[in-house]
C-alpha atoms as a PDB file:
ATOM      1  CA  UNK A   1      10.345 -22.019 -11.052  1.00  0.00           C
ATOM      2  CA  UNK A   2      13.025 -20.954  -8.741  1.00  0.00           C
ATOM      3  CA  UNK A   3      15.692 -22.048 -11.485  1.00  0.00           C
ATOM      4  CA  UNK A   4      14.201 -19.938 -13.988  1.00  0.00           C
ATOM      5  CA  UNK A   5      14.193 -16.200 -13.136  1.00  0.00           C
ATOM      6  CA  UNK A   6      11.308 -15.746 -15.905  1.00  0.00           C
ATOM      7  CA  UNK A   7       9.027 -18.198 -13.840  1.00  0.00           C
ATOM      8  CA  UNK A   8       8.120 -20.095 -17.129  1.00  0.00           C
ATOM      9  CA  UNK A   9       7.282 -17.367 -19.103  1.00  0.00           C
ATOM     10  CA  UNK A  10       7.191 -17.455 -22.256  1.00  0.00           C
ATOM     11  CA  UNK A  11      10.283 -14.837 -23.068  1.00  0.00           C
ATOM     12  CA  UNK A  12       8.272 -13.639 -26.596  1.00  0.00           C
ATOM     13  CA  UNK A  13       4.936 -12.758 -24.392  1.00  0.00           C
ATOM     14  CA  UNK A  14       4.657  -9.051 -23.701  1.00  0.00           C
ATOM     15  CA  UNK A  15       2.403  -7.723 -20.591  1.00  0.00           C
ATOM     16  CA  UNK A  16      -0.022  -4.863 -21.469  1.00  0.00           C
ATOM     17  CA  UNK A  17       2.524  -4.289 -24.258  1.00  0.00           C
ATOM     18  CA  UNK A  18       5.437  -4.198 -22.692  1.00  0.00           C
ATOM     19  CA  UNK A  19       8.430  -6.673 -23.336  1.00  0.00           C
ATOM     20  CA  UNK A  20       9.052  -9.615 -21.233  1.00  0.00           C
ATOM     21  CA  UNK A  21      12.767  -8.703 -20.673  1.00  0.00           C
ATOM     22  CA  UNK A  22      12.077  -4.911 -19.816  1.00  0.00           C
ATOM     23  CA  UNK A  23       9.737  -6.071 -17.057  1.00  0.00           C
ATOM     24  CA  UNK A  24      12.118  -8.631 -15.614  1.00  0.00           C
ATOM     25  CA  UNK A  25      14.861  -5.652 -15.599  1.00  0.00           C
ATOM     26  CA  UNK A  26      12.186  -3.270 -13.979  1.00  0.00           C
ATOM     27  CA  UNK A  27      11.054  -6.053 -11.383  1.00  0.00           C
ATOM     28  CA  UNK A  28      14.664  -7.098 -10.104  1.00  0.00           C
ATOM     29  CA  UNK A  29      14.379  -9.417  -7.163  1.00  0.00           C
ATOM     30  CA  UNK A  30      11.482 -12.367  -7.275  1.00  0.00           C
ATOM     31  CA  UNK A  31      11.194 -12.001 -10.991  1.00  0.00           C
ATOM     32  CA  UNK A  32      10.452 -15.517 -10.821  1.00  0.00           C
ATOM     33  CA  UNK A  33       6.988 -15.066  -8.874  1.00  0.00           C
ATOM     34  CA  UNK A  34       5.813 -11.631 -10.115  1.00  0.00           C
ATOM     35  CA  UNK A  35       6.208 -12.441 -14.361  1.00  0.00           C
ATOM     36  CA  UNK A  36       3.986 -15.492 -14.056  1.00  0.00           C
ATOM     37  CA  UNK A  37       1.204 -13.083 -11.704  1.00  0.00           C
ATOM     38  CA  UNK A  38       1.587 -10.079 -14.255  1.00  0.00           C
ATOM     39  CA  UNK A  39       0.960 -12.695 -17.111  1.00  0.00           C
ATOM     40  CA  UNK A  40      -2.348 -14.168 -15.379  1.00  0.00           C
ATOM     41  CA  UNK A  41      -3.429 -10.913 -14.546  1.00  0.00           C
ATOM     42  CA  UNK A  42      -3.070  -9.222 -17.768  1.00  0.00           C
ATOM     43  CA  UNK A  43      -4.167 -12.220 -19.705  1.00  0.00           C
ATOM     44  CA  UNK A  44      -7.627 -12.675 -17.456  1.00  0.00           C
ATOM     45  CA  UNK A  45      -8.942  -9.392 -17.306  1.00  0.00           C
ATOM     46  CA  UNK A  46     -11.014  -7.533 -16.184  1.00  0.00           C
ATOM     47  CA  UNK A  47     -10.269  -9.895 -13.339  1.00  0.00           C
ATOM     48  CA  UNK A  48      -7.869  -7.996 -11.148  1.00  0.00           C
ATOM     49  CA  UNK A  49      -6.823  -9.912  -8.015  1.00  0.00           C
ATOM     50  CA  UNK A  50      -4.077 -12.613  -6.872  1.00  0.00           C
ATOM     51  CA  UNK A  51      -2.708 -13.164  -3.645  1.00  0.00           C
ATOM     52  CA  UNK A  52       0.700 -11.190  -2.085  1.00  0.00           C
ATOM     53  CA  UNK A  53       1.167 -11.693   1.281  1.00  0.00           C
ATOM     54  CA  UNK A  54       3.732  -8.956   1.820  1.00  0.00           C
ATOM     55  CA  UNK A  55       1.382  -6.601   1.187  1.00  0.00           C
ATOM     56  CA  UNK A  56      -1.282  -8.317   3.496  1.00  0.00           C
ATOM     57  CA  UNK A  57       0.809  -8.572   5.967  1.00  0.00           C
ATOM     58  CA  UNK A  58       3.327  -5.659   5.651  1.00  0.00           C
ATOM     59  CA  UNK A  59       1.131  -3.297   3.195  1.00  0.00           C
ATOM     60  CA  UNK A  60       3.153   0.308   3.992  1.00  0.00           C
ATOM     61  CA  UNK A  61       6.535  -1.354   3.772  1.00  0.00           C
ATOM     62  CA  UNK A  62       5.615  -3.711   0.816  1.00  0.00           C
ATOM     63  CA  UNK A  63       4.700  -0.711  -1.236  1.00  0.00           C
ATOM     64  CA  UNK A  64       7.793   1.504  -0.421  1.00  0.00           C
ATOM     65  CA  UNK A  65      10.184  -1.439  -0.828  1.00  0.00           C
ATOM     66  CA  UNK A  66       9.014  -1.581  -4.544  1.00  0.00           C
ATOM     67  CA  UNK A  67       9.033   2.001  -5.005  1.00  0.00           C
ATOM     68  CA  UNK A  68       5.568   2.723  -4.989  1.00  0.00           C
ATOM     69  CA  UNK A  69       5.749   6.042  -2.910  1.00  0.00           C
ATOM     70  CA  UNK A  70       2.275   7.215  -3.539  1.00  0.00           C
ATOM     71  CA  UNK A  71       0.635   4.126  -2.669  1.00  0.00           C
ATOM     72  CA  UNK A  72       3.133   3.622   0.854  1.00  0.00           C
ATOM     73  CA  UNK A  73       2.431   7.154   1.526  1.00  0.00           C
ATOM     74  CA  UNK A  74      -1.845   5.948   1.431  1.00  0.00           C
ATOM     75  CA  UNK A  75      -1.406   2.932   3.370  1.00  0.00           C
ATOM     76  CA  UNK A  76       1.186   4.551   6.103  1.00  0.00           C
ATOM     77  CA  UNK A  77      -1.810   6.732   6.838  1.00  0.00           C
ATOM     78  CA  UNK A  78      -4.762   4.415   6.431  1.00  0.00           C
ATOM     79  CA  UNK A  79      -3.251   1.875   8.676  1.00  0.00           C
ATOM     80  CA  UNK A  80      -2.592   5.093  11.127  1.00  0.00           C
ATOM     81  CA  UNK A  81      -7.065   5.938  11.317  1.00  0.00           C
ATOM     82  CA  UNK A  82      -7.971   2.687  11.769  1.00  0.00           C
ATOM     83  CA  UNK A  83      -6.094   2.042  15.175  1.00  0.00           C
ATOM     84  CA  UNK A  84      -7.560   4.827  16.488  1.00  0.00           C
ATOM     85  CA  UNK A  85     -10.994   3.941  16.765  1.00  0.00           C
ATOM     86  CA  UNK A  86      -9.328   1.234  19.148  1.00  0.00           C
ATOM     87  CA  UNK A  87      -8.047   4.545  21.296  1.00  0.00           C
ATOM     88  CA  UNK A  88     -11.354   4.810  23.606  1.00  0.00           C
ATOM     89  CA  UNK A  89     -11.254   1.117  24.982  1.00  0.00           C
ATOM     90  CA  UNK A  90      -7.129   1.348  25.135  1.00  0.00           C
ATOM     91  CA  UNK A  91      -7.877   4.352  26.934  1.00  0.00           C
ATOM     92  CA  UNK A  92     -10.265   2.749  29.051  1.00  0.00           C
ATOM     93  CA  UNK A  93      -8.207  -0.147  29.888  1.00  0.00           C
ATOM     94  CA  UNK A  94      -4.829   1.604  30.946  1.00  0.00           C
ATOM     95  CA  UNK A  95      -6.636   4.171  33.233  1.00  0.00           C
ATOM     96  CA  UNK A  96      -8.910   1.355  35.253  1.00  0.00           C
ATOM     97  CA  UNK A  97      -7.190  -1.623  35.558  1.00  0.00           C
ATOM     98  CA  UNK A  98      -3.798  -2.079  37.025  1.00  0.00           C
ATOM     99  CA  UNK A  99      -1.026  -2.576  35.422  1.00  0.00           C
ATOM    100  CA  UNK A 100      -0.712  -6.604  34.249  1.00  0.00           C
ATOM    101  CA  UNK A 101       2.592  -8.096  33.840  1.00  0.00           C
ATOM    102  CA  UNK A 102       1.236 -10.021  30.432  1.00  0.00           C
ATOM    103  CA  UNK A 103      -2.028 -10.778  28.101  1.00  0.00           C
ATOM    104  CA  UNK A 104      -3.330 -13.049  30.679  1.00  0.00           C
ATOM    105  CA  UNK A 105      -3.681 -11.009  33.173  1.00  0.00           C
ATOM    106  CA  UNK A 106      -5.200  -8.299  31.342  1.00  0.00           C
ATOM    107  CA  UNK A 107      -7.841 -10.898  30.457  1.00  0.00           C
ATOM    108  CA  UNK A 108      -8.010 -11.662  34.140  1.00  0.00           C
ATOM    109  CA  UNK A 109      -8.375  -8.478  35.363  1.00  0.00           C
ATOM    110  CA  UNK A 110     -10.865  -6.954  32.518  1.00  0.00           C
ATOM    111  CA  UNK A 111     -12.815 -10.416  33.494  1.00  0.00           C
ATOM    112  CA  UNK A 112     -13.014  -9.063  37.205  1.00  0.00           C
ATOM    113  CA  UNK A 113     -13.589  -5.831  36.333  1.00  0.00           C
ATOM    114  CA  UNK A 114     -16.692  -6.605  33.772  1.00  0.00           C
ATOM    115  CA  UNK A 115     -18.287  -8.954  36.807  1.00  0.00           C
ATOM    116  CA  UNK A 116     -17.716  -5.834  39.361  1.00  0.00           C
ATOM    117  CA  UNK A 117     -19.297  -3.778  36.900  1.00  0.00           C
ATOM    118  CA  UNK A 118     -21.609  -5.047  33.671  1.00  0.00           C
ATOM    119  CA  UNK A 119     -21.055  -1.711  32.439  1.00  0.00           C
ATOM    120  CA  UNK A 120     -17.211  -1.569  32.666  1.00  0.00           C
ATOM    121  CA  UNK A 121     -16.754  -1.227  28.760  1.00  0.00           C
ATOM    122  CA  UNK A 122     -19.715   1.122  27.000  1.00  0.00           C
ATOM    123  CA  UNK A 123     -21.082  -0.457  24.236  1.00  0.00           C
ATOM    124  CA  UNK A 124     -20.139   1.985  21.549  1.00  0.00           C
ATOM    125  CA  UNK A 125     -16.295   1.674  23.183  1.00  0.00           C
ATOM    126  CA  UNK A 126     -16.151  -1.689  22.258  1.00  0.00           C
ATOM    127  CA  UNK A 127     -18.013  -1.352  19.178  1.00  0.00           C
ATOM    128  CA  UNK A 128     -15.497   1.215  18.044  1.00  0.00           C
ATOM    129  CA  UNK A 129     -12.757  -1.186  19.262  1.00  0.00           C
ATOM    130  CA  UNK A 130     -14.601  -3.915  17.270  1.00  0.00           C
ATOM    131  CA  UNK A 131     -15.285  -1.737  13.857  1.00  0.00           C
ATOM    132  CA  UNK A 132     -10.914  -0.598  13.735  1.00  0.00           C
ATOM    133  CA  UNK A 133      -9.887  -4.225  13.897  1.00  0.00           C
ATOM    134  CA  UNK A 134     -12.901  -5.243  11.332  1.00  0.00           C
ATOM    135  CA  UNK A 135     -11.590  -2.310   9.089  1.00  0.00           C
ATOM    136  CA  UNK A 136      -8.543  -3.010   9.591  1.00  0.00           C
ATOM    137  CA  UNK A 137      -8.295  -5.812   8.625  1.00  0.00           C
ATOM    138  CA  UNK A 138     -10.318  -5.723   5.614  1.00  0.00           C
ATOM    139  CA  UNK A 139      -7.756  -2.913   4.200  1.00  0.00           C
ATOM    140  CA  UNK A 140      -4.918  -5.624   4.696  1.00  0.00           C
ATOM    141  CA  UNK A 141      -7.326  -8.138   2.484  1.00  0.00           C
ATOM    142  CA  UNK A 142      -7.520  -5.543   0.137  1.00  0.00           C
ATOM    143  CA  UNK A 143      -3.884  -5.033  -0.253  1.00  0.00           C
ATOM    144  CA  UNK A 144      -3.245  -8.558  -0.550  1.00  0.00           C
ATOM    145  CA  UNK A 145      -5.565  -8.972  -2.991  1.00  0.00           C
ATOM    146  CA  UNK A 146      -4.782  -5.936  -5.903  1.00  0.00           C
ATOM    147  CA  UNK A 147      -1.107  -5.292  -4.369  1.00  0.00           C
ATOM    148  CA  UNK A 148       0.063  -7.178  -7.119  1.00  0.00           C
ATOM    149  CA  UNK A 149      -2.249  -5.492 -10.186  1.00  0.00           C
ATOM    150  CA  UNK A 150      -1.194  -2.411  -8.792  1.00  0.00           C
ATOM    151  CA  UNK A 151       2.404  -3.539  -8.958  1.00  0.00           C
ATOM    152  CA  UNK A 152       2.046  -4.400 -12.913  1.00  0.00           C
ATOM    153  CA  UNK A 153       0.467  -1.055 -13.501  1.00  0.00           C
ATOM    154  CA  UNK A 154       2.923   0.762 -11.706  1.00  0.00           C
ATOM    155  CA  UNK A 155       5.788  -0.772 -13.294  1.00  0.00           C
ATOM    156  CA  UNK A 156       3.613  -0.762 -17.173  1.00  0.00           C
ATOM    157  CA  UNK A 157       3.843   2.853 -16.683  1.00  0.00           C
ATOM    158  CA  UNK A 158       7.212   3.291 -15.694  1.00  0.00           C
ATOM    159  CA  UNK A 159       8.624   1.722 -18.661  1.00  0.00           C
ATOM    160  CA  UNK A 160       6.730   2.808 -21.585  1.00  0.00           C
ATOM    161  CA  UNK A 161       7.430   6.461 -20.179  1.00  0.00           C
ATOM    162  CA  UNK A 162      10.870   5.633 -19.900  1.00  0.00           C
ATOM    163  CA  UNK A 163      10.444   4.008 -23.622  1.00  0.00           C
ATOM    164  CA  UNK A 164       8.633   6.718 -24.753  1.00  0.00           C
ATOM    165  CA  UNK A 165      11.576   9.329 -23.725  1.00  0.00           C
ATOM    166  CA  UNK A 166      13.960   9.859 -26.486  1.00  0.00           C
ATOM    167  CA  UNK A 167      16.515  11.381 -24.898  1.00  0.00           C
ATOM    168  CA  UNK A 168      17.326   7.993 -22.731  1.00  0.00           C
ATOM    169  CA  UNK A 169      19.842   6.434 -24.564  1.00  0.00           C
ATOM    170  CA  UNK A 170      20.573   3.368 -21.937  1.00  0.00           C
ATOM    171  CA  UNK A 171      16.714   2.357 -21.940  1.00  0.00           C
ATOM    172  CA  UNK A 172      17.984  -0.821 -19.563  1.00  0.00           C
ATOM    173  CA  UNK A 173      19.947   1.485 -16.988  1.00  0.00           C
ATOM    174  CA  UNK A 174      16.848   3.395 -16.468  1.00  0.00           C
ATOM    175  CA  UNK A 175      14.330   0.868 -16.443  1.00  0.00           C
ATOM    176  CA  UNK A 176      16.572  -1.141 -13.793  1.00  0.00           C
ATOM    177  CA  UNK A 177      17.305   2.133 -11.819  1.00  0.00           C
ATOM    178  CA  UNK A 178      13.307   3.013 -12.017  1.00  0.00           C
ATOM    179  CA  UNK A 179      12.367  -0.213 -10.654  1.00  0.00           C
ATOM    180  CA  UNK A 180      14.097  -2.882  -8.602  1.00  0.00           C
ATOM    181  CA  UNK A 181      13.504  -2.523  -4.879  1.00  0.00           C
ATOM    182  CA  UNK A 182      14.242   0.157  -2.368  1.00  0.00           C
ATOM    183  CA  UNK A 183      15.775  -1.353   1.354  1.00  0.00           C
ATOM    184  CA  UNK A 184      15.900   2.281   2.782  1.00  0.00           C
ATOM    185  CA  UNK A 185      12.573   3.369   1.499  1.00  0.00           C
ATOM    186  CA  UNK A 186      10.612   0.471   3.652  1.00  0.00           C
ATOM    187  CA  UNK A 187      12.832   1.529   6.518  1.00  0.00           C
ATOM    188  CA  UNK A 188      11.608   4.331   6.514  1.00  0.00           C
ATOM    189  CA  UNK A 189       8.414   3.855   6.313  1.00  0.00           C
ATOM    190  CA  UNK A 190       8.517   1.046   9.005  1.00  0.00           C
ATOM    191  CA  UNK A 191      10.289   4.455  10.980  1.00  0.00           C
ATOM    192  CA  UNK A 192       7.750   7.108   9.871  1.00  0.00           C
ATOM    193  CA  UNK A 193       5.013   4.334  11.297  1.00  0.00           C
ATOM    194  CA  UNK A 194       6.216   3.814  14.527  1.00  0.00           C
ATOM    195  CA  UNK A 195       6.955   7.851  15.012  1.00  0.00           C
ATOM    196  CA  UNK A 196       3.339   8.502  14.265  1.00  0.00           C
ATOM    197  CA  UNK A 197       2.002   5.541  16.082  1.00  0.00           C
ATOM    198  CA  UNK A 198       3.988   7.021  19.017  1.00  0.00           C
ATOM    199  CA  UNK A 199       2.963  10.812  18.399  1.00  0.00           C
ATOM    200  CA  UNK A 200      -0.873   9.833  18.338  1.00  0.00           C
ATOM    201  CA  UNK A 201      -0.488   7.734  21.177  1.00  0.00           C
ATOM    202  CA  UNK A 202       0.699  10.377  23.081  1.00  0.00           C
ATOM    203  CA  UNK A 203      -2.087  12.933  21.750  1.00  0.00           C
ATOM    204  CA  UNK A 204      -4.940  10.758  22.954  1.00  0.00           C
ATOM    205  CA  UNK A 205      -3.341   8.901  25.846  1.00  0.00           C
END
């Protein structure tokens, strides 16, 4: 698979109408894992799901790193709400235990703390706590699981408009420039997170 950048495609087969070629142009790097995906997905609707770990893992960066603005703009700021229901117990923590010199001794001391005190941690603290992480996490599942259906969409639409536009005379210039990947743009992002992370921190704490 790795030898052929089409992934075994078939180089006649189209996806959602659009030619084989003109999607490997828009898709750039890892042409090679995304054509086969795009094939499946297209060919076994109205299933829409695979698996993409980059955007399980990474979802905000994954999504501006392919040029998919809109959808790292949504995910920057979903995976910003969710933490925050984690805020009260964080809260909690840093203002009544001591400061630990690792994750062991935060266990330690929230262990002493809780047999001092029963009631150390309220119940709807560390159901809140609970419900972010749950929710969390889910969104990440999510991501992995239609990142790359909303990739083939996203890059469907970008080249028939740039087909459709007669004024484009170097159809492949565009179509590469349109799509392709985008270093700065998930540096960025990765930037923009850690800024806001940082600026609600410092709001609640």
């Amino acid at each position: 698979a790795f030898a052929d950048p089409l992934g075994g495609v078939d180089p006649t087969e189209t996806i959602d109408g659009v030619a084989i070629s003109d999607m490997a142009l828009f898709i750039g790097p890892n042409t090679h894992r995304y054509l086969p995906r795009f094939v499946d997905l297209c060919h076994r609707k109205p299933k829409r799901t695979s698996w993409n770990w980059g955007a399980f893992l990474f979802p905000q960066y994954w999504f501006a790193f392919r040029k998919m603005y809109r959808e790292a703009v949504v995910t920057t700021i979903v995976s910003l709400i969710f933490p925050l229901l984690s805020y009260p117990l964080l809260s909690l923590l840093l203002s009544e235990l001591p400061q630990t010199a690792g994750i062991y001794d935060l266990w330690v001391a929230i262990a002493e703390q809780t047999v001092k005190d029963p009631n150390f941690i309220p119940p709807f603290v560390l159901i809140l706590a609970c419900a972010g992480t749950a929710l969390n996490l889910a969104f990440r599942v999510v991501c992995g699981l239609f990142a790359d259906y909303i990739y083939m969409k996203h890059a469907v639409a970008a080249i028939k408009k740039i087909s459709g536009d007669d004024e484009i005379e170097d159809r492949e210039l565009y179509i590469r420039a349109g799509g392709s990947v985008n270093f700065f743009a998930a540096f960025i992002a990765m930037f923009a997170t850690l800024q806001l992370s940082q600026l609600l921190s410092m709001l609640v704490f």
